[in-house]
Protein backbone atom coordinates (compact mmCIF):
# COMPACT_ATOMS: atom_id res chain seq x y z
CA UNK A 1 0.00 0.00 0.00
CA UNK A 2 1.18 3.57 -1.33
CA UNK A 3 0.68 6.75 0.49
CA UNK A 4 2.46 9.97 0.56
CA UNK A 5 2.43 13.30 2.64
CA UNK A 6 0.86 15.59 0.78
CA UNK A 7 -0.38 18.25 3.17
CA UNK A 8 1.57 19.24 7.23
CA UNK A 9 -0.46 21.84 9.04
CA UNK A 10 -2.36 22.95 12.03
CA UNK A 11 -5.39 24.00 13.77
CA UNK A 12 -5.79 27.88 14.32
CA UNK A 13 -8.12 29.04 16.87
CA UNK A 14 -9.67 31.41 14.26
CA UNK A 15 -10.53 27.66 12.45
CA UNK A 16 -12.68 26.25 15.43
CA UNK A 17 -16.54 26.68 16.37
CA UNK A 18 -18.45 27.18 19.23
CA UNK A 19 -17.86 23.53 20.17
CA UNK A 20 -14.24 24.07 20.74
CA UNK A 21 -12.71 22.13 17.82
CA UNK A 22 -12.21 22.44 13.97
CA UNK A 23 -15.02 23.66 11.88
CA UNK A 24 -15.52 20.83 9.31
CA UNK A 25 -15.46 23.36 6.63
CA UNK A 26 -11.92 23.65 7.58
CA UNK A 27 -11.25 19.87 7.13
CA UNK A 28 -12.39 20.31 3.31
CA UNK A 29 -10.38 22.98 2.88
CA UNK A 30 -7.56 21.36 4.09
CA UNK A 31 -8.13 18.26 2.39
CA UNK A 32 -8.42 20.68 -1.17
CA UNK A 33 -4.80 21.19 -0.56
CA UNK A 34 -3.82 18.03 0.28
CA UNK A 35 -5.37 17.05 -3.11
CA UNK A 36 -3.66 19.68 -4.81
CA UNK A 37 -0.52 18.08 -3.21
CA UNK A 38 -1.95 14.84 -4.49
CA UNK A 39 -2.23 16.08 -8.10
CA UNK A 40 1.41 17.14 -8.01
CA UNK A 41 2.37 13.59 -7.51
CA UNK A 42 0.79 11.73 -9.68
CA UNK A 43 2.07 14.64 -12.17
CA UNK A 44 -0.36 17.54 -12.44
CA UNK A 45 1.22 20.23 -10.72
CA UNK A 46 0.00 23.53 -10.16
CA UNK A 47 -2.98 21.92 -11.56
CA UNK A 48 -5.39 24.95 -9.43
CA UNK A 49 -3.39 27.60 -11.19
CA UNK A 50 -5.87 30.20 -13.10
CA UNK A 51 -3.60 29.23 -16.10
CA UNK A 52 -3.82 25.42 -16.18
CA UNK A 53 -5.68 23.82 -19.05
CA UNK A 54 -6.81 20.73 -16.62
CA UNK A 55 -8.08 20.66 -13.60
CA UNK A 56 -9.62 18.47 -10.60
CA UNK A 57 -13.58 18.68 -9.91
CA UNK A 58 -14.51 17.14 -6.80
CA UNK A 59 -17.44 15.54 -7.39
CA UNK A 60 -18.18 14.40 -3.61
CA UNK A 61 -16.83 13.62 -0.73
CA UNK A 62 -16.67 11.35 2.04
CA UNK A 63 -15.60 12.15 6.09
CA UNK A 64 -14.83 9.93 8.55
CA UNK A 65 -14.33 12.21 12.00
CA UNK A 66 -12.28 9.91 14.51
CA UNK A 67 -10.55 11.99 16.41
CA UNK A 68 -11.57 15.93 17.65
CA UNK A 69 -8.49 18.21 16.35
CA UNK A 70 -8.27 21.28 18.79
CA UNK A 71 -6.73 24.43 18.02
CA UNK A 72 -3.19 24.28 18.55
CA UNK A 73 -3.20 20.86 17.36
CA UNK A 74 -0.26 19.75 15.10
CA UNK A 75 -1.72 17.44 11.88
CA UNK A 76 -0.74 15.88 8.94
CA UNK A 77 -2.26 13.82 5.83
CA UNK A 78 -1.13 11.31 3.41
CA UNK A 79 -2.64 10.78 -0.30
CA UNK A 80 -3.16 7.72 -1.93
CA UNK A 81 -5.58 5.92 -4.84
CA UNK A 82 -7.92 4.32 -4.36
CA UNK A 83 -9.76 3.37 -7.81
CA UNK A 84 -9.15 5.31 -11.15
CA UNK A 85 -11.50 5.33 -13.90
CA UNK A 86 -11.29 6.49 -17.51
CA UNK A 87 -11.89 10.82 -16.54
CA UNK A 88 -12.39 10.15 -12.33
CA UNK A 89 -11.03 9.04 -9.58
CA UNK A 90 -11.68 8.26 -5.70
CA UNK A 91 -8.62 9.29 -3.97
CA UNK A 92 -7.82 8.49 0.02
CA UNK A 93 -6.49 10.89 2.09
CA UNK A 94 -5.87 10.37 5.75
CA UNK A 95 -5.17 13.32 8.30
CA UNK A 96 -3.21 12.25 11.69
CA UNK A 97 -2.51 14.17 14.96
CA UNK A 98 1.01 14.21 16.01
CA UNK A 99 0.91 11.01 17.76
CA UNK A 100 -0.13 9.11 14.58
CA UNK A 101 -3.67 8.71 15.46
CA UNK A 102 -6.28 9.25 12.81
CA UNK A 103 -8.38 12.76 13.07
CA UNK A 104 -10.23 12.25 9.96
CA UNK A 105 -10.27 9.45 6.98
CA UNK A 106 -11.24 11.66 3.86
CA UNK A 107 -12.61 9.60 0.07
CA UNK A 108 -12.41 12.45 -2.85
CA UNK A 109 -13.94 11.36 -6.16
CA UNK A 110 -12.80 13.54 -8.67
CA UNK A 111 -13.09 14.60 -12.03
CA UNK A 112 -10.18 14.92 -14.57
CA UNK A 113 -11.96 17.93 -16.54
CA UNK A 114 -11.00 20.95 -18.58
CA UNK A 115 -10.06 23.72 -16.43
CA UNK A 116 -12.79 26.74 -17.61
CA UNK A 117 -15.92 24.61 -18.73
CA UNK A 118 -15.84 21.53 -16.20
CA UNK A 119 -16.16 19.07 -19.32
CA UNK A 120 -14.32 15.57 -18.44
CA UNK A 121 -11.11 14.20 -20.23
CA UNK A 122 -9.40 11.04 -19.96
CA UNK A 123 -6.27 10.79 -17.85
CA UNK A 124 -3.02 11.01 -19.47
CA UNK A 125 -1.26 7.76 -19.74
CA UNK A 126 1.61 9.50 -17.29
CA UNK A 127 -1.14 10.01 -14.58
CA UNK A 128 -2.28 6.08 -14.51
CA UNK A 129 1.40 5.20 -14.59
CA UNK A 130 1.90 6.96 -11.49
CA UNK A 131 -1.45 6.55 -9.79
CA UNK A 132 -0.95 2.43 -9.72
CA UNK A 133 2.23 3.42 -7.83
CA UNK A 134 0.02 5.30 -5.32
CA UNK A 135 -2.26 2.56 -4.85
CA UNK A 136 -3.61 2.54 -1.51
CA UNK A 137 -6.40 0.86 1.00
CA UNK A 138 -8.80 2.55 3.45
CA UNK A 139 -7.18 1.19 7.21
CA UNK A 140 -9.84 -0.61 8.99
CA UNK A 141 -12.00 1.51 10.86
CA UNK A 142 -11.49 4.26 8.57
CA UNK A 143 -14.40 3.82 5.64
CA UNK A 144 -17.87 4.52 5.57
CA UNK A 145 -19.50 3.13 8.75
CA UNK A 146 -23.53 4.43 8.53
CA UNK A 147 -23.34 6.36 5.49
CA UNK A 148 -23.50 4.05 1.91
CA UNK A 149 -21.34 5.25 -1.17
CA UNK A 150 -24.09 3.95 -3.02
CA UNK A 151 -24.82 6.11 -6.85
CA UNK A 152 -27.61 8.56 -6.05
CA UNK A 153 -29.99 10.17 -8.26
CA UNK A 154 -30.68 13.17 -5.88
CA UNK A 155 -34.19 14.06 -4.37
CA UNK A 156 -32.85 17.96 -3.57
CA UNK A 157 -35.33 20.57 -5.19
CA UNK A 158 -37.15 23.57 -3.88
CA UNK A 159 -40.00 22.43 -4.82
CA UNK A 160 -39.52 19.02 -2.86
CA UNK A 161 -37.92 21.23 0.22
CA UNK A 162 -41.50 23.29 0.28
CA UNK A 163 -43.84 19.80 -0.30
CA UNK A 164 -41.80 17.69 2.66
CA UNK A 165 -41.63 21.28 5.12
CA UNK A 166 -37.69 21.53 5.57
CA UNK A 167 -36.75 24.19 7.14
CA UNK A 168 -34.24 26.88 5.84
CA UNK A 169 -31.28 27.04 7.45
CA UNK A 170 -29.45 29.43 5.54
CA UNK A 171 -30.07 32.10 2.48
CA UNK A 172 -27.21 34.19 0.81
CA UNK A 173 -24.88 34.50 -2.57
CA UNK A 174 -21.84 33.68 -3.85
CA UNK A 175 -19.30 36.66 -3.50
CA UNK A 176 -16.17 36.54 -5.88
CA UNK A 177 -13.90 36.30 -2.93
CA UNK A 178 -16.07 32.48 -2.15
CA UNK A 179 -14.67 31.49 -5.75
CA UNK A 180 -11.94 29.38 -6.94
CA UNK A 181 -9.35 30.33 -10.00
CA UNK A 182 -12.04 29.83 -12.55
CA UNK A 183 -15.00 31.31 -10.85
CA UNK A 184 -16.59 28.36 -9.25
CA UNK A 185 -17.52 28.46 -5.96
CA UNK A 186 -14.77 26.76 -4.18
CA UNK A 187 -15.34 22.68 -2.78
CA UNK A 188 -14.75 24.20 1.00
CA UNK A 189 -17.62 26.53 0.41
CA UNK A 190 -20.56 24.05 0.28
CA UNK A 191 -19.45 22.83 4.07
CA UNK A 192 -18.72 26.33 5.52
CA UNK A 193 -22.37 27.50 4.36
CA UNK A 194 -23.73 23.80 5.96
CA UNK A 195 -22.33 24.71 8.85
CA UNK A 196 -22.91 28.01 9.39
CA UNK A 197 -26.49 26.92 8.91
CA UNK A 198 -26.57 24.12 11.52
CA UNK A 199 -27.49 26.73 14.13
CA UNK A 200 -30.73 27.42 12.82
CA UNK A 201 -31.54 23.61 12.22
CA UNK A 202 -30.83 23.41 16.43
CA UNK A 203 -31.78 26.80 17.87
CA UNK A 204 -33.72 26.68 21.07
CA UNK A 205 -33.46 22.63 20.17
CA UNK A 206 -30.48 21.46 22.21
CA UNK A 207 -31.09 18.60 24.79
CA UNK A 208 -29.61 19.73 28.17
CA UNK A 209 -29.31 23.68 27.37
CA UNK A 210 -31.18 26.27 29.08
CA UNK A 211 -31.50 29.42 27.54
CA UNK A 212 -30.34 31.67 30.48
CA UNK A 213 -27.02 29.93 30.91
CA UNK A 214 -24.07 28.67 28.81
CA UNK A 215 -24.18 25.26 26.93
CA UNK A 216 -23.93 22.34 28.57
CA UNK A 217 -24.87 20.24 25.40
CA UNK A 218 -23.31 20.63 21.84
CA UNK A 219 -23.16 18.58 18.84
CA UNK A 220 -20.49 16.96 16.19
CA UNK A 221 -20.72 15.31 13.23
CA UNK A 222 -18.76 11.88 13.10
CA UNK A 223 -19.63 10.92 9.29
CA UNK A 224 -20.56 13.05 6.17
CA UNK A 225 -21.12 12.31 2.32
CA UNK A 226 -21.25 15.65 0.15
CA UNK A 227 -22.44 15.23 -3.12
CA UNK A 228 -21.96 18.58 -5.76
CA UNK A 229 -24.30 18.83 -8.38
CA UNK A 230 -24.28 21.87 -9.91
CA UNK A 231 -21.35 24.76 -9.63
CA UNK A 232 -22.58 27.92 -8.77
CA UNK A 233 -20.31 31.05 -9.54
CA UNK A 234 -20.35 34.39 -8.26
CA UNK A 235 -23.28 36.63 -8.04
CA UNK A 236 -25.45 33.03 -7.94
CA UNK A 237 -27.79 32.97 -4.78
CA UNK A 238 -28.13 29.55 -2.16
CA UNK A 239 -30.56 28.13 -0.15
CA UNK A 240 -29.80 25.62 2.21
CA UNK A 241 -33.06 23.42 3.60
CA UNK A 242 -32.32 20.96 6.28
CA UNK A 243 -33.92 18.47 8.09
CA UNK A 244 -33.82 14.91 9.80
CA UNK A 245 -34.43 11.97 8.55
CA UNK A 246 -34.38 9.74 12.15
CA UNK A 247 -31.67 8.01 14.28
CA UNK A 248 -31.84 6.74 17.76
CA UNK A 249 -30.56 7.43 21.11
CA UNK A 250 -27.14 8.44 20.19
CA UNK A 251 -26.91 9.38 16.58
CA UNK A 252 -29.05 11.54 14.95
CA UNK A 253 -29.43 11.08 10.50
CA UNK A 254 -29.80 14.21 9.16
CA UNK A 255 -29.77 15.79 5.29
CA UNK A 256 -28.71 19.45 4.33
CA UNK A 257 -29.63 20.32 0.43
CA UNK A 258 -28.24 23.48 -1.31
CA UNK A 259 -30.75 25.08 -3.52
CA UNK A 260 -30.91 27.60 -6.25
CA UNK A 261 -33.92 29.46 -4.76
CA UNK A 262 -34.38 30.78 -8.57
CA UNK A 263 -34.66 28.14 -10.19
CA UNK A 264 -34.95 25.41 -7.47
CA UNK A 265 -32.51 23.19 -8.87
CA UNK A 266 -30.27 21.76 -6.64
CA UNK A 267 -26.09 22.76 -6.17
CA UNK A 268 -25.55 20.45 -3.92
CA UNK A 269 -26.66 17.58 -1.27
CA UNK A 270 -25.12 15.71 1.91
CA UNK A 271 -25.90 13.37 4.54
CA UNK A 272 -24.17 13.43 8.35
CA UNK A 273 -24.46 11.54 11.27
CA UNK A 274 -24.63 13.61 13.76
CA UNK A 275 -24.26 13.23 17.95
CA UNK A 276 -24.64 15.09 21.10
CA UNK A 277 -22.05 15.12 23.50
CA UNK A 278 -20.75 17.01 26.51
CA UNK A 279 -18.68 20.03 26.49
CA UNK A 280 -17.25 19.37 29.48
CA UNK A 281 -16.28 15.84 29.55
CA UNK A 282 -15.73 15.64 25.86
CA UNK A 283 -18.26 12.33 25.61
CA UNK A 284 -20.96 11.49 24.02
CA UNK A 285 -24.53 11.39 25.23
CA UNK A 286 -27.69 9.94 24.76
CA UNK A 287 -31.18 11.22 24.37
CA UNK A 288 -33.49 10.55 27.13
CA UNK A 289 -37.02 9.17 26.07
CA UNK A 290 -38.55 12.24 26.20
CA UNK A 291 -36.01 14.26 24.11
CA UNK A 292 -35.53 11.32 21.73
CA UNK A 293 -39.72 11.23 20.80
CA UNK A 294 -39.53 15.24 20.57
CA UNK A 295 -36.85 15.25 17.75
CA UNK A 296 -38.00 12.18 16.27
CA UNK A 297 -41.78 13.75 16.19
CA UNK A 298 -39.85 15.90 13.87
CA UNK A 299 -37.84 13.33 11.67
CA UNK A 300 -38.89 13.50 7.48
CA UNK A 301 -39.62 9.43 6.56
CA UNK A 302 -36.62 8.79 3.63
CA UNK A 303 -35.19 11.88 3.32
CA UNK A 304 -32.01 11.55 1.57
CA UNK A 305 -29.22 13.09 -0.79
């Protein structure tokens, strides 16, 4: 099995949320440059440049959260390949605190694509050379646990938000500063708009809290699948709509979709397992009886990417 550092960094305090630890947009962002380190190994340097001719499109994403990273924490991740098709790819790449220990397992798929129109291309026969070399494995304990990789034909549509009642969690547009070289809205920004939305999805809603006090109760995601659709570039507006679709004591299933509110199409979908835990002791939680029936009175029957 192949793998390769491709990314060293570190969490900034500026980088965490309100639960203490790193925002998960920050763990795509970091895992964009670990791709781009990625790309420059199996040949494609510089391959996010404005003036590059081919490019990487992420088509989705999948996050395995193992380990909290707090700010001031000291990480690293390795690249490998997983599969590589004729114009994609699922890439691996695994970020590690100091100590070795796994923080997050992170699957890419990708598109090999022209750089200004997004329109797939076969790999060069360089590329495949080097990405057998960089053949990897996901370790045990490190793939999709309660989320499927399954193909999905996507259910995400205003007009399918307004019929099933999900709420919206968030409402703005894409500024040039949110886009990439070539004017899409960068991969990071889908996750920093999910979670900036989460808060609305959970206001007033948090077992434990009280609302004249500080939190006692906050919330993580352990697993995510993020599924881009549609690009949207700068001056485009979002909608995000969220809502659950069940769990049990401990976990909580829920479903974020990112909407063109003009024409209701969708930009993008994903799926996260979510838990409560205590900010205190660091652990997780379960729901009493009580708390579980009031959030599962609330649950949307097959909701999905």
């Amino acid at each position: 099995m192949a793998a390769i550092e491709v990314w060293r960094g570190g969490v900034a305090a500026w980088e965490s949320d309100s639960m203490g630890h790193l925002n998960v947009g920050f763990y795509v962002a970091k895992s964009i440059e670990a791709l781009a380190g990625l790309a420059a190994e199996l040949g494609m340097p510089r391959v996010f440049a404005p003036s590059t001719e081919a490019t990487l499109i992420v088509r989705e994403q999948h996050i395995r959260f193992l380990k909290e990273a707090r700010p001031g924490a000291a990480l690293s991740m390795t690249g490998g390949v997983l599969e590589i098709g004729e114009t994609d790819a699922r890439l691996s790449f695994l970020m590690r605190h100091h100590d070795g220990k796994l923080a997050a397992a992170i699957q890419t798929v990708v598109a090999h694509a022209t750089a200004r129109d997004g329109r797939p291309f076969p790999w060069p026969d360089r590329v495949r050379a080097r990405a057998e070399a960089l053949k990897t494995d996901v370790p045990e304990g490190a793939g999709p646990r309660s989320i499927g990789l399954d193909p999905v034909e996507t259910q995400a549509s205003l007009a399918r938000a307004e019929a099933i009642g999900l709420r919206r969690t968030g409402l703005g547009v894409v500024d040039v500063a949110d886009c990439d070289a070539f004017g899409r809205l960068r991969t990071e920004g889908f996750m920093h708009r999910l979670s900036d939305a989460i808060p609305n999805l959970f206001a007033g809603r948090r077992p434990g809290n009280v609302d004249d006090g500080p939190p006692k109760i906050g919330g993580a995601a352990v697993e995510y699948r993020l599924v881009h659709h549609h690009w949207p570039r700068a001056g485009d507006r979002l909608e995000m709509r969220s809502g659950s679709a069940g769990g049990d004591a401990r976990i909580r299933r829920l479903v974020h979709w990112m909407l063109d509110p003009d024409t209701g199409r969708p930009w993008a979908s994903a799926e996260a397992i979510a838990v409560s835990f205590d900010l205190t002791t660091r652990k997780l939680i379960s729901l009493s009886d009580d708390e579980l029936a009031r959030v599962e009175a609330d649950a949307v029957p097959g909701l999905g990417l």
